[in-house]
C-alpha atoms as a PDB file:
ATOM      1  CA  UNK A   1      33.500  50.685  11.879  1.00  0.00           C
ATOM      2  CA  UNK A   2      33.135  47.518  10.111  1.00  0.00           C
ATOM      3  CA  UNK A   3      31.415  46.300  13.813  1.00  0.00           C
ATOM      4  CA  UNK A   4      28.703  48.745  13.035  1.00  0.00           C
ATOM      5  CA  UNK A   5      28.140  48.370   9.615  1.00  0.00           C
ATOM      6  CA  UNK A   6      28.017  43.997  10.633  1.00  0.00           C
ATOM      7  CA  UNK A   7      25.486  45.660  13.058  1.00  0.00           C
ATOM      8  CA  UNK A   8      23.038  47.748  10.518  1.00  0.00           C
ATOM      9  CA  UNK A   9      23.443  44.908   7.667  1.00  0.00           C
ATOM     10  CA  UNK A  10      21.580  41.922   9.711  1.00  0.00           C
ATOM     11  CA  UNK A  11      17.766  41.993   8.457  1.00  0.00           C
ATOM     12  CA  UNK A  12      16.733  40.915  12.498  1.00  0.00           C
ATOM     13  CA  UNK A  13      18.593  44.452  13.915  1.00  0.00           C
ATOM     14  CA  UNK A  14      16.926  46.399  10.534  1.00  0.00           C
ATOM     15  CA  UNK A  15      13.278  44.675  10.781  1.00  0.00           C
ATOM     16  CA  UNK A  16      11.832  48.256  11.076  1.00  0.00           C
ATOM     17  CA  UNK A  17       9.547  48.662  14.192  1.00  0.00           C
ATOM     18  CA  UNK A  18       9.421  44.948  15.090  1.00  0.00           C
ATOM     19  CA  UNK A  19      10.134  44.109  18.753  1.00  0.00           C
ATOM     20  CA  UNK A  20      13.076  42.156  18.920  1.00  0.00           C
ATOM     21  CA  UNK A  21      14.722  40.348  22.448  1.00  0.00           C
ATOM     22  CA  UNK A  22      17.758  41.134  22.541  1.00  0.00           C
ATOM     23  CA  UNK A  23      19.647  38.072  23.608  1.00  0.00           C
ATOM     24  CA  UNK A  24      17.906  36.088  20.500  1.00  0.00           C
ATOM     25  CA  UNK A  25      19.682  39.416  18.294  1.00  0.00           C
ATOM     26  CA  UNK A  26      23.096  38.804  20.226  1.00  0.00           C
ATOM     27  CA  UNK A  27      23.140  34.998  19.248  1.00  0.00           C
ATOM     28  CA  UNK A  28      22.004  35.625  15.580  1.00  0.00           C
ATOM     29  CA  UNK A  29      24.674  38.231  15.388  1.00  0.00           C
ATOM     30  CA  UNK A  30      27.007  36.089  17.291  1.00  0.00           C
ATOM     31  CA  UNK A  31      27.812  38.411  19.878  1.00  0.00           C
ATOM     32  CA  UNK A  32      26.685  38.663  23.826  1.00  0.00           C
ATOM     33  CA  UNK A  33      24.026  40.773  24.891  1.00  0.00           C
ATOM     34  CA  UNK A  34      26.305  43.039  26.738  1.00  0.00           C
ATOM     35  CA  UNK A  35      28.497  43.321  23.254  1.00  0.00           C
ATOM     36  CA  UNK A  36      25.287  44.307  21.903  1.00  0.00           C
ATOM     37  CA  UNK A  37      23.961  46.790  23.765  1.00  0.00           C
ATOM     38  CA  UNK A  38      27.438  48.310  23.975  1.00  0.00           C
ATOM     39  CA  UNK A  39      27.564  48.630  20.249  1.00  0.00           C
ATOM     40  CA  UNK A  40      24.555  49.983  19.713  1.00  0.00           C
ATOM     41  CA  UNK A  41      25.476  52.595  22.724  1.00  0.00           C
ATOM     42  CA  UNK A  42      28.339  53.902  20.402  1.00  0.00           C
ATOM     43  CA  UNK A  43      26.594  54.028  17.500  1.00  0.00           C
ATOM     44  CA  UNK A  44      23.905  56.495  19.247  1.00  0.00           C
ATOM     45  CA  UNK A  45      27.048  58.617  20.497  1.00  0.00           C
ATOM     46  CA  UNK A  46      28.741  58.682  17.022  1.00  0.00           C
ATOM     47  CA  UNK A  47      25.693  59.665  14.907  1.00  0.00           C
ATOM     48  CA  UNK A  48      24.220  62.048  17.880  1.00  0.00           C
ATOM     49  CA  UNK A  49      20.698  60.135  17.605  1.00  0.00           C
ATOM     50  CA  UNK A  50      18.667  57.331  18.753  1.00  0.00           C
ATOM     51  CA  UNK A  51      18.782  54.813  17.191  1.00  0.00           C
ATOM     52  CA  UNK A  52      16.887  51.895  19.397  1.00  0.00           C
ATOM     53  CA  UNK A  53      13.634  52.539  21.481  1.00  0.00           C
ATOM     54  CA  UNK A  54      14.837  49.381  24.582  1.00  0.00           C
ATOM     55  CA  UNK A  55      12.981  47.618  27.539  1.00  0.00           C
ATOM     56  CA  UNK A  56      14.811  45.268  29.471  1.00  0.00           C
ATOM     57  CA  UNK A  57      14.413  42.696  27.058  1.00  0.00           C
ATOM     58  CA  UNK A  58      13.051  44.253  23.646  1.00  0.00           C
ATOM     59  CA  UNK A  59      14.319  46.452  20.999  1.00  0.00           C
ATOM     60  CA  UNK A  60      13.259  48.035  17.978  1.00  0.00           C
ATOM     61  CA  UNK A  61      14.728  50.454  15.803  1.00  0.00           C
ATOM     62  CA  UNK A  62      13.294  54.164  15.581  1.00  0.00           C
ATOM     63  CA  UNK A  63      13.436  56.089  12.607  1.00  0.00           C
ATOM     64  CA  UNK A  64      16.970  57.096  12.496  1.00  0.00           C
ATOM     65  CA  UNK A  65      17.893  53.738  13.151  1.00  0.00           C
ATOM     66  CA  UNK A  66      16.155  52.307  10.077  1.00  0.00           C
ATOM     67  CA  UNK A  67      17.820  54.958   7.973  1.00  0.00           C
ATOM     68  CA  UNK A  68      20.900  53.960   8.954  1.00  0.00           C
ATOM     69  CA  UNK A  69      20.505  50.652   8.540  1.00  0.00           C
ATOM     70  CA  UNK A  70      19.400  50.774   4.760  1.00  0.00           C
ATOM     71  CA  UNK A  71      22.264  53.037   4.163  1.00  0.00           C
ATOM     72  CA  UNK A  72      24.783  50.629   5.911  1.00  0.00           C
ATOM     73  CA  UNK A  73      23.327  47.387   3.908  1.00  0.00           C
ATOM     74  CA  UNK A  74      23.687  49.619   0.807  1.00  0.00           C
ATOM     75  CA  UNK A  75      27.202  51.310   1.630  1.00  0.00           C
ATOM     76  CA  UNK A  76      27.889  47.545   1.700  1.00  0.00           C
ATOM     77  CA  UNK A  77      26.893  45.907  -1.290  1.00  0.00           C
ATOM     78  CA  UNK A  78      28.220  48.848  -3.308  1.00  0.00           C
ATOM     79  CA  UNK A  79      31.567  47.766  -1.468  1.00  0.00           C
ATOM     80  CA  UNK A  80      31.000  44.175  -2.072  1.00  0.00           C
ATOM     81  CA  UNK A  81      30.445  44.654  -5.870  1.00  0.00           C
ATOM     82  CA  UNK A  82      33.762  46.707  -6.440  1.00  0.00           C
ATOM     83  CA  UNK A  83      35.839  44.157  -4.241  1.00  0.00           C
ATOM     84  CA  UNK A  84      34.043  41.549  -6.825  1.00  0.00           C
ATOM     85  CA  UNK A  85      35.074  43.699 -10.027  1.00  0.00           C
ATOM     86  CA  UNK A  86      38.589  44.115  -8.807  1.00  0.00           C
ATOM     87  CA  UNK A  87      38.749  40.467  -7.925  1.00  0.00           C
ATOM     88  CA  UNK A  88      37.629  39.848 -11.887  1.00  0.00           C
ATOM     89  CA  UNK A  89      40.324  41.857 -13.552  1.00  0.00           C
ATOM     90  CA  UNK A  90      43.030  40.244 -11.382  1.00  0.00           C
ATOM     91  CA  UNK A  91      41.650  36.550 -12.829  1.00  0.00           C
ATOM     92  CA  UNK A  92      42.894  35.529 -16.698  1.00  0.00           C
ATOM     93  CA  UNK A  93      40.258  36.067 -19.307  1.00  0.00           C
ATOM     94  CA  UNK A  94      38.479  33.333 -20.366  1.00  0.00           C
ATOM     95  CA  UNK A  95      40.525  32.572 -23.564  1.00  0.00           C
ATOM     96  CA  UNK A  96      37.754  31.435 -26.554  1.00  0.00           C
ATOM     97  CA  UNK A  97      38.921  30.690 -30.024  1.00  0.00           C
ATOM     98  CA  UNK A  98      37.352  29.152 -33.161  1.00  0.00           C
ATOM     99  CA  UNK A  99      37.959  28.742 -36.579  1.00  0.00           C
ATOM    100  CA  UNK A 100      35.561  29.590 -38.967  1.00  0.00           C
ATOM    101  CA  UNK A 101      32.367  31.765 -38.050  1.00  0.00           C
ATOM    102  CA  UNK A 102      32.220  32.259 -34.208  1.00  0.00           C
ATOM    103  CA  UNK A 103      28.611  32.778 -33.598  1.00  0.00           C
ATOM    104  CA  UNK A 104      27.579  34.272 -36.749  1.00  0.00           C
ATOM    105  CA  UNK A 105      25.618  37.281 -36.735  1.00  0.00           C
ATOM    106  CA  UNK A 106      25.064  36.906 -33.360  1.00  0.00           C
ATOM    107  CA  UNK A 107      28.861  37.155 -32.481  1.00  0.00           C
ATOM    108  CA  UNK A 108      29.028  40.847 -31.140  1.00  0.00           C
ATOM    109  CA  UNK A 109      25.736  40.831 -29.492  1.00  0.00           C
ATOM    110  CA  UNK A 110      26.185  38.070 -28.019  1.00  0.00           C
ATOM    111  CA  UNK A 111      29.580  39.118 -26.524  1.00  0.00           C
ATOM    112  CA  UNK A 112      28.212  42.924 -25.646  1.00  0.00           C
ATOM    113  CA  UNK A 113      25.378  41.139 -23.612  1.00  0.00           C
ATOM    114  CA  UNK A 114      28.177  38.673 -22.088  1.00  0.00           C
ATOM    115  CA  UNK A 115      30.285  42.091 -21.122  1.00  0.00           C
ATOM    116  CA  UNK A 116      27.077  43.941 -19.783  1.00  0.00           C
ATOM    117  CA  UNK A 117      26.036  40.996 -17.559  1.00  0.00           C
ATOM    118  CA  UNK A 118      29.028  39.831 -16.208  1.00  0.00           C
ATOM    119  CA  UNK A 119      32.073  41.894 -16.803  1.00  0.00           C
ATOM    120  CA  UNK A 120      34.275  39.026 -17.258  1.00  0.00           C
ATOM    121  CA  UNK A 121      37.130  39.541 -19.999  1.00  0.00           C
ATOM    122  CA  UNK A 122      37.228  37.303 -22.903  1.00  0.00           C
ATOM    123  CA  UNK A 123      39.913  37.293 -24.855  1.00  0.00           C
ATOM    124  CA  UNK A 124      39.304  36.178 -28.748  1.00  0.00           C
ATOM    125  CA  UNK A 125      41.160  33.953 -31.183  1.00  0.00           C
ATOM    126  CA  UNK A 126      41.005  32.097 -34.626  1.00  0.00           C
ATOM    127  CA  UNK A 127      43.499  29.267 -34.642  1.00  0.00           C
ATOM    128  CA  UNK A 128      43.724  27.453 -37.673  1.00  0.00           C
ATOM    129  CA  UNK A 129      43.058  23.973 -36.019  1.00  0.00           C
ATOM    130  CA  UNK A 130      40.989  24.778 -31.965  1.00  0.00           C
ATOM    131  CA  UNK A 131      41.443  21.521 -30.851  1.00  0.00           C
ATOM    132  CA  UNK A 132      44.803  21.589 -30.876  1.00  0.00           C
ATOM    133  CA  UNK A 133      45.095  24.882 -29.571  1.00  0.00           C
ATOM    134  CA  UNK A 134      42.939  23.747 -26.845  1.00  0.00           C
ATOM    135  CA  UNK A 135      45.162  20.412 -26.206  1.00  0.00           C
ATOM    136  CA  UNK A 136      48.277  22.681 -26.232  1.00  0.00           C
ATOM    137  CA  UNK A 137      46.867  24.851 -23.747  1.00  0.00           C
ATOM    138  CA  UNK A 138      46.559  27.606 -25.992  1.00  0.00           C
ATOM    139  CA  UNK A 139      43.097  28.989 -25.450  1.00  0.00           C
ATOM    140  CA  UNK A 140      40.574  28.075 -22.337  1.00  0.00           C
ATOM    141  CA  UNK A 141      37.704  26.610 -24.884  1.00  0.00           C
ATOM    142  CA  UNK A 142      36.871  26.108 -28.114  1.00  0.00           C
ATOM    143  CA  UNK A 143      33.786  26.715 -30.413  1.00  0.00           C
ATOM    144  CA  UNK A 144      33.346  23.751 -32.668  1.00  0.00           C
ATOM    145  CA  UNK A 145      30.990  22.277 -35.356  1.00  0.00           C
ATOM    146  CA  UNK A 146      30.501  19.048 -36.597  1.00  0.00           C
ATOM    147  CA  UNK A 147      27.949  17.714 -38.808  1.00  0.00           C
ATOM    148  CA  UNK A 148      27.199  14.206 -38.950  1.00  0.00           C
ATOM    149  CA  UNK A 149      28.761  11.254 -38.978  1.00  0.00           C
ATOM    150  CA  UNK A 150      29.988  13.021 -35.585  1.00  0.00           C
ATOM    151  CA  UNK A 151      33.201  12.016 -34.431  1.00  0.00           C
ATOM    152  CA  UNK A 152      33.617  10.130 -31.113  1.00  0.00           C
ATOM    153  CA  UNK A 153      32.847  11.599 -27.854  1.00  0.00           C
ATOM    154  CA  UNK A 154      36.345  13.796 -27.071  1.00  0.00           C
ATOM    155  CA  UNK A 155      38.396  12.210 -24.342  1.00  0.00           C
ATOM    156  CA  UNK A 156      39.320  14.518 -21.484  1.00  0.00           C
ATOM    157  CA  UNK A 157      36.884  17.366 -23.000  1.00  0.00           C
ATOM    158  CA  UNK A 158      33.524  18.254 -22.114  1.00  0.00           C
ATOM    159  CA  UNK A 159      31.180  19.472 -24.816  1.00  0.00           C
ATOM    160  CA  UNK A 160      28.603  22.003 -23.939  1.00  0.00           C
ATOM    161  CA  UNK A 161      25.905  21.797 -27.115  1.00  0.00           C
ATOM    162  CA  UNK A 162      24.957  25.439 -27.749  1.00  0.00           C
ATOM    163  CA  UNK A 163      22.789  25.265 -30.626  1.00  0.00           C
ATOM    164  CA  UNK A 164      22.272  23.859 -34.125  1.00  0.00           C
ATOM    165  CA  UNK A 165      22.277  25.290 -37.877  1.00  0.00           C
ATOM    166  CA  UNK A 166      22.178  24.570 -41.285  1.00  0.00           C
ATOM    167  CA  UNK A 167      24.630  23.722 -43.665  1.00  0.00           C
ATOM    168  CA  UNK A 168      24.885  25.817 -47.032  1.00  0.00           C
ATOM    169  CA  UNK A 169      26.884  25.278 -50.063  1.00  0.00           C
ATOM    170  CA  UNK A 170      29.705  27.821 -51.514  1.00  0.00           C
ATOM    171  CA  UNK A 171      29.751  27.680 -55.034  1.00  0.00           C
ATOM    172  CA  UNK A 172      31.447  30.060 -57.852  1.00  0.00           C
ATOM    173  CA  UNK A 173      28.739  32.874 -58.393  1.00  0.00           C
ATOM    174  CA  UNK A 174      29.209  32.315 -62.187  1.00  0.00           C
ATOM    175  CA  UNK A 175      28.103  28.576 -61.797  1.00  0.00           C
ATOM    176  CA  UNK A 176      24.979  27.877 -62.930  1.00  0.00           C
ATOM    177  CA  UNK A 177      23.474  25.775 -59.900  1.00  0.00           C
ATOM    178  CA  UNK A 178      24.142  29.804 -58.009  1.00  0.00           C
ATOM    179  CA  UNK A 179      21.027  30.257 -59.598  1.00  0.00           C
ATOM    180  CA  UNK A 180      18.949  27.843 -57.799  1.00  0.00           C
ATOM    181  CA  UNK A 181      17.057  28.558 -54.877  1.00  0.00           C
ATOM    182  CA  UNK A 182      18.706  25.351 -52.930  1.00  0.00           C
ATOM    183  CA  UNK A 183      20.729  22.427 -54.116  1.00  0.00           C
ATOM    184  CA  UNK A 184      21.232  18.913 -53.396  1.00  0.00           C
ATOM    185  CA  UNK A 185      23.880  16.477 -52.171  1.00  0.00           C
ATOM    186  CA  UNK A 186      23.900  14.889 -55.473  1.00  0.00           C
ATOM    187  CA  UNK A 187      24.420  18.002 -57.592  1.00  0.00           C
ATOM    188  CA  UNK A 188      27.168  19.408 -55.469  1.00  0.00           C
ATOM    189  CA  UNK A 189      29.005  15.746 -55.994  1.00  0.00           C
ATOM    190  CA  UNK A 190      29.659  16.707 -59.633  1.00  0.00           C
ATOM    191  CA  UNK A 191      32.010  19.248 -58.446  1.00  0.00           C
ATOM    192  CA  UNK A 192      35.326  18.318 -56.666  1.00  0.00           C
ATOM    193  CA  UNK A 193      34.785  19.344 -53.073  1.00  0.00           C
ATOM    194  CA  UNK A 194      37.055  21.708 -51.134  1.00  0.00           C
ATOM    195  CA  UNK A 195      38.048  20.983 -47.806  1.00  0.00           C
ATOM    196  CA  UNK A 196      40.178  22.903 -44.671  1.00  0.00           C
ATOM    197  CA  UNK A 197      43.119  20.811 -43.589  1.00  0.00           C
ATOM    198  CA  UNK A 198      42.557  21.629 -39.786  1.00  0.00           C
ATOM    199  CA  UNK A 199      38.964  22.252 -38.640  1.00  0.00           C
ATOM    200  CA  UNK A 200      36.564  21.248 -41.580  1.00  0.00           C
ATOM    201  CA  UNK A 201      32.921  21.543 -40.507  1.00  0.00           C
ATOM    202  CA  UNK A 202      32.168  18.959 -42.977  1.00  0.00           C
ATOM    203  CA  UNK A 203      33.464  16.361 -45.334  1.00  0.00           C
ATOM    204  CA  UNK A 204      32.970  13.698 -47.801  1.00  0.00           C
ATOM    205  CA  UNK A 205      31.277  11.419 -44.662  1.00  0.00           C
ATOM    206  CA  UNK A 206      27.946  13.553 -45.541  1.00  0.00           C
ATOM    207  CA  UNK A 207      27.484  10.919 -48.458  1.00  0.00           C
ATOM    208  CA  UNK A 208      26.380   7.546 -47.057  1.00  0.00           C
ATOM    209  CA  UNK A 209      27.251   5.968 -50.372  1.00  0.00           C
ATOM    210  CA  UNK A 210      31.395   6.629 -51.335  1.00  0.00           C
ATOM    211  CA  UNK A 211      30.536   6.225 -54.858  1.00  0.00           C
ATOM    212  CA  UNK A 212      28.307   8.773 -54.774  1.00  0.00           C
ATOM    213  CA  UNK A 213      30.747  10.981 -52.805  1.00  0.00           C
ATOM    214  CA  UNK A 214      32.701  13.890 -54.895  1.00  0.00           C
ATOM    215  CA  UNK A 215      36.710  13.826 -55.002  1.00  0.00           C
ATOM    216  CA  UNK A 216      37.820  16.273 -52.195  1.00  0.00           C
ATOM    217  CA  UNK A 217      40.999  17.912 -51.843  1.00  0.00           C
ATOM    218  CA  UNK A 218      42.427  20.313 -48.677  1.00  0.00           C
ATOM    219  CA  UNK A 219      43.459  23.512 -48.242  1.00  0.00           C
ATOM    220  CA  UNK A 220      44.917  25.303 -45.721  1.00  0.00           C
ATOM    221  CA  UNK A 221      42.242  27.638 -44.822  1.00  0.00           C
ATOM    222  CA  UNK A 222      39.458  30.032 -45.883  1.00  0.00           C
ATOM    223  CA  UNK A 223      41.129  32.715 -48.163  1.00  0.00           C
ATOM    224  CA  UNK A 224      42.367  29.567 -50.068  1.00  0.00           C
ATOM    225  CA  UNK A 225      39.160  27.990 -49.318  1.00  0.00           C
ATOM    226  CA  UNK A 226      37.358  31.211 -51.235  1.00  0.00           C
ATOM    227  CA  UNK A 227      39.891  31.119 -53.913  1.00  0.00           C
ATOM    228  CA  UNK A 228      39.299  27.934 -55.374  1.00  0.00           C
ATOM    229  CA  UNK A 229      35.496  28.439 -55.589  1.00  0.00           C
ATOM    230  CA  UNK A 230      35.419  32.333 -57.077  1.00  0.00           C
ATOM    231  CA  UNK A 231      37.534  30.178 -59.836  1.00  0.00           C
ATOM    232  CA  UNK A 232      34.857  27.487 -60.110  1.00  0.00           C
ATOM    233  CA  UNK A 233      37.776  24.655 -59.537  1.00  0.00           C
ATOM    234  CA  UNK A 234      35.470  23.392 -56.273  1.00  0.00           C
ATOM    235  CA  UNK A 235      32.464  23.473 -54.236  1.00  0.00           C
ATOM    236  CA  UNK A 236      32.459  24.174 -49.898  1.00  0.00           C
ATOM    237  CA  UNK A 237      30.117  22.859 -47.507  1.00  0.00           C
ATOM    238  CA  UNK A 238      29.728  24.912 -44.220  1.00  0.00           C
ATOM    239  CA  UNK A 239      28.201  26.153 -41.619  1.00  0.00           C
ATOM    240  CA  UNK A 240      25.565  28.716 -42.395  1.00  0.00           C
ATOM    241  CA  UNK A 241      27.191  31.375 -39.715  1.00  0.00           C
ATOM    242  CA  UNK A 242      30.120  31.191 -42.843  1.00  0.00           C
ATOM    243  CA  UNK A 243      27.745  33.416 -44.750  1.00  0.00           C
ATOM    244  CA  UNK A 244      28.254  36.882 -41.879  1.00  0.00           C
ATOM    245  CA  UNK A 245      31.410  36.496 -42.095  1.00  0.00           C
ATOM    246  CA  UNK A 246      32.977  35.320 -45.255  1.00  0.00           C
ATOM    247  CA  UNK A 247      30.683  36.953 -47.856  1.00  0.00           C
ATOM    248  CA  UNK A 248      32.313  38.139 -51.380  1.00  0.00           C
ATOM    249  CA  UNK A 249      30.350  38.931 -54.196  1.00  0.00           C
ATOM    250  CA  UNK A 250      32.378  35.890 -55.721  1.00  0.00           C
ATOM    251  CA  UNK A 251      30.732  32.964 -54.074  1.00  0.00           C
ATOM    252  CA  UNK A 252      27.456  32.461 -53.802  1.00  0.00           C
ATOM    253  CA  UNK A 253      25.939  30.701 -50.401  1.00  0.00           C
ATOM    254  CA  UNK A 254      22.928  28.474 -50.984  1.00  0.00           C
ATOM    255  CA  UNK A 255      20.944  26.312 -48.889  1.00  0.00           C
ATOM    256  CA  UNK A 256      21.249  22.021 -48.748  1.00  0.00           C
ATOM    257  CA  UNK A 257      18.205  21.006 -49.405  1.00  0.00           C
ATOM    258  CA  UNK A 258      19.348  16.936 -48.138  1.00  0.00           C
ATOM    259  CA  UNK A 259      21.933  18.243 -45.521  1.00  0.00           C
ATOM    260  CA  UNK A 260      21.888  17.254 -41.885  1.00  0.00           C
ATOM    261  CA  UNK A 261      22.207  20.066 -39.426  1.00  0.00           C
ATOM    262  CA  UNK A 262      25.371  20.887 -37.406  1.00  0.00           C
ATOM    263  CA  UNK A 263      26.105  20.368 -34.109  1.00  0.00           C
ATOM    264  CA  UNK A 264      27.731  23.959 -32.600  1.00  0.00           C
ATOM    265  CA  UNK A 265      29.651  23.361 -29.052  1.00  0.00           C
ATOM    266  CA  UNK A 266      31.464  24.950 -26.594  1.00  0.00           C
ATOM    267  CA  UNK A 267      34.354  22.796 -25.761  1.00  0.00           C
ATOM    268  CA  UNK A 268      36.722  22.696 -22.431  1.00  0.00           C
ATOM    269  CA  UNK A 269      38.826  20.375 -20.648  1.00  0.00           C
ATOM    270  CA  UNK A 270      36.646  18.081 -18.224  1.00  0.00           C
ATOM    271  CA  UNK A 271      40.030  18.240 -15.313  1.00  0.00           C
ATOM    272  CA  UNK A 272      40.504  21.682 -14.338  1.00  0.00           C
ATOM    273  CA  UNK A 273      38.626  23.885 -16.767  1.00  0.00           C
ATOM    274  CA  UNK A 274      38.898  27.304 -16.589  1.00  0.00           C
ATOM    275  CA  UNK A 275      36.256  28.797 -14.365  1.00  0.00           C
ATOM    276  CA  UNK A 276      33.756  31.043 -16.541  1.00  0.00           C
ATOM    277  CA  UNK A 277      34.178  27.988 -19.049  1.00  0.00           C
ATOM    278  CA  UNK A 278      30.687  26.725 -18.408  1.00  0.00           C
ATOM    279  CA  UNK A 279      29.270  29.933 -17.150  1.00  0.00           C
ATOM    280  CA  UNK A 280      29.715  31.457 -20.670  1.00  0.00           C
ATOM    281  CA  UNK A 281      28.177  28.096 -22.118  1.00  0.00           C
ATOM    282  CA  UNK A 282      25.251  28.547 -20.192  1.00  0.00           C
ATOM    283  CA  UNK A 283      24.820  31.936 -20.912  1.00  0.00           C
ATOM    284  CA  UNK A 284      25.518  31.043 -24.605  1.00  0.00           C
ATOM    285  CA  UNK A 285      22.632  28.683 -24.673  1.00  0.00           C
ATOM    286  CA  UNK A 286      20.153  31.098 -22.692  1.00  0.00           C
ATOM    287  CA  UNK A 287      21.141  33.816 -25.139  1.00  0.00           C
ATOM    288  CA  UNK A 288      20.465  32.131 -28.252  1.00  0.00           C
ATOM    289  CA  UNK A 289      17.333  30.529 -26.761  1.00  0.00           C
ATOM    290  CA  UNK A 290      15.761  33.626 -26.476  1.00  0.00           C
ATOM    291  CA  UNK A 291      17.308  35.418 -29.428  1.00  0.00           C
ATOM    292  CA  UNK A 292      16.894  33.013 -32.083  1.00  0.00           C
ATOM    293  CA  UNK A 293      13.084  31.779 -30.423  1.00  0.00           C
ATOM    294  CA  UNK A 294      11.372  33.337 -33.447  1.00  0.00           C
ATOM    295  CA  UNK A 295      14.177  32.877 -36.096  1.00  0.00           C
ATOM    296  CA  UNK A 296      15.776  30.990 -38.711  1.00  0.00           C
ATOM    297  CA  UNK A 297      18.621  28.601 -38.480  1.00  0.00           C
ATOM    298  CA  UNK A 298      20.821  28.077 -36.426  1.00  0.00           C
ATOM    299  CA  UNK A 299      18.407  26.749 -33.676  1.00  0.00           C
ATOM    300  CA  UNK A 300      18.741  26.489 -30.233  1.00  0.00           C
ATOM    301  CA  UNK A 301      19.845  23.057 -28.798  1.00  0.00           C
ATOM    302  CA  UNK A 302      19.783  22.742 -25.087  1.00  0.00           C
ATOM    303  CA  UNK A 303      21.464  20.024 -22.440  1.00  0.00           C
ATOM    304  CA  UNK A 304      25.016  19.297 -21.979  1.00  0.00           C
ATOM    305  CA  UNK A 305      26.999  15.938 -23.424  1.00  0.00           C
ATOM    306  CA  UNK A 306      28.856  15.032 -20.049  1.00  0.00           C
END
């Protein structure tokens, strides 16, 4: 049958009531005239009806023939789609990990509508350091921040800009400066400054003057992180997506007033990347475009750093 459905799907044999000549139908459909007519001849004997008013040179379809015709083209794409979905569960899920705060608030939306539209699996992770999980061929791509001074451009890597947001400052809710509406650079310097070891979203650099710069000192990742500023023995910089998913009635989140913003990116290997890599940056950047048009931070950032 597939002959017939080849038949019904082209748009010159399903143009309705349009005269067609039927070698110029042959050629388009890659067949012979004789091939053609022949086809059509079973197609009238298997379905009992006619299908194609004919001269000796002209068809055109009759009203049976246009009903089967839309039915073939849509028997088809119904088939096309399923081949397509099986085809997507045999590929590996797009592998995506990150350290700190994904995509904020916006995580699970922004994943259902990812699901909904394209029905690709993505498989989730939070590895202390992405990079390296990334380098070690752990994950497929990595969400990262950076805040300026940014590092160098990543060799081998591509980074896909998604959008940018603001940096806020953890600090012990029994701290005084928790009850200011924003702070400063310069007031969070009088505080030693609390760092993660593997994927920090921002450090010391955010001083331009060292001696003005607070004493930092690492830890190993955010429960620790947490700990040392319920106690009041530090202050954290981070991203402001931190705040969905890290809040505790401990630490208080307040905005920088002096802070730069911070650069959020999808990144991938430039040499073989896996293939939904940039599809789900794309659709990361169209999705917050829209979403975030007539919010707050973070902000949409378009364009790609090749």
């Amino acid at each position: 049958m597939k002959k017939y459905y080849t038949l019904c799907d082209q748009p010159t044999f399903a143009s309705g009531c349009v005269p067609r000549y039927c070698t110029i139908t042959a050629a388009e459909l890659d067949t012979t005239q004789p091939t053609l007519s022949r086809t059509i001849q079973q197609l009238e004997e298997i379905t009992g009806a006619r299908l194609v008013e004919r001269t000796t040179r002209e068809f055109w379809l009759t009203s049976d023939g246009i009903s089967l015709a839309e039915e073939a083209r849509d028997i088809l794409a119904r088939l096309e789609d399923r081949l397509s979905s099986i085809g997507m569960k045999q590929q590996p899920p797009l592998r995506l990990g990150w350290a700190w705060a994904g995509f904020g608030r916006h995580t699970v939306p922004l994943l259902q509508a990812w699901k909904k539209e394209h029905a690709y699996p993505v498989e989730l992770s939070r590895p202390a350091d992405p990079m390296n999980a990334l380098r070690h061929e752990h994950i497929d791509a990595a969400l990262v921040r950076h805040s300026p001074p940014n590092p160098s451009e990543l060799d081998g890597y591509i980074q896909s800009p998604l959008f940018t947001e603001s940096l806020v400052a953890a600090i012990a809710a029994d701290d005084p400066r928790s009850s200011l509406e924003t702070v400063s650079l310069a007031q969070l310097a009088q505080t030693p400054l609390a760092v993660c070891r593997t994927a920090p979203t921002a450090t010391a650099a955010l001083w331009s003057d060292p001696q003005e710069s607070p004493r930092t000192f690492t830890v190993s990742g955010t429960d620790e992180w947490l700990t040392h500023i319920a106690l009041g023995e530090a202050v954290g910089i981070t991203a402001e997506a931190t705040i969905h998913n890290h809040q505790t009635s401990d630490v208080s989140y307040l905005p920088i007033s002096d802070a730069p913003a911070v650069e959020v990116s999808l990144v991938y290997p430039r040499k073989q990347p896996h293939p939904q890599a940039e599809v789900f940056a794309s659709f990361g950047r169209d999705y917050l475009a829209q979403t975030l048009m007539d919010h707050t931070p973070p902000y949409f950032l378009g364009g790609i750093r090749d």
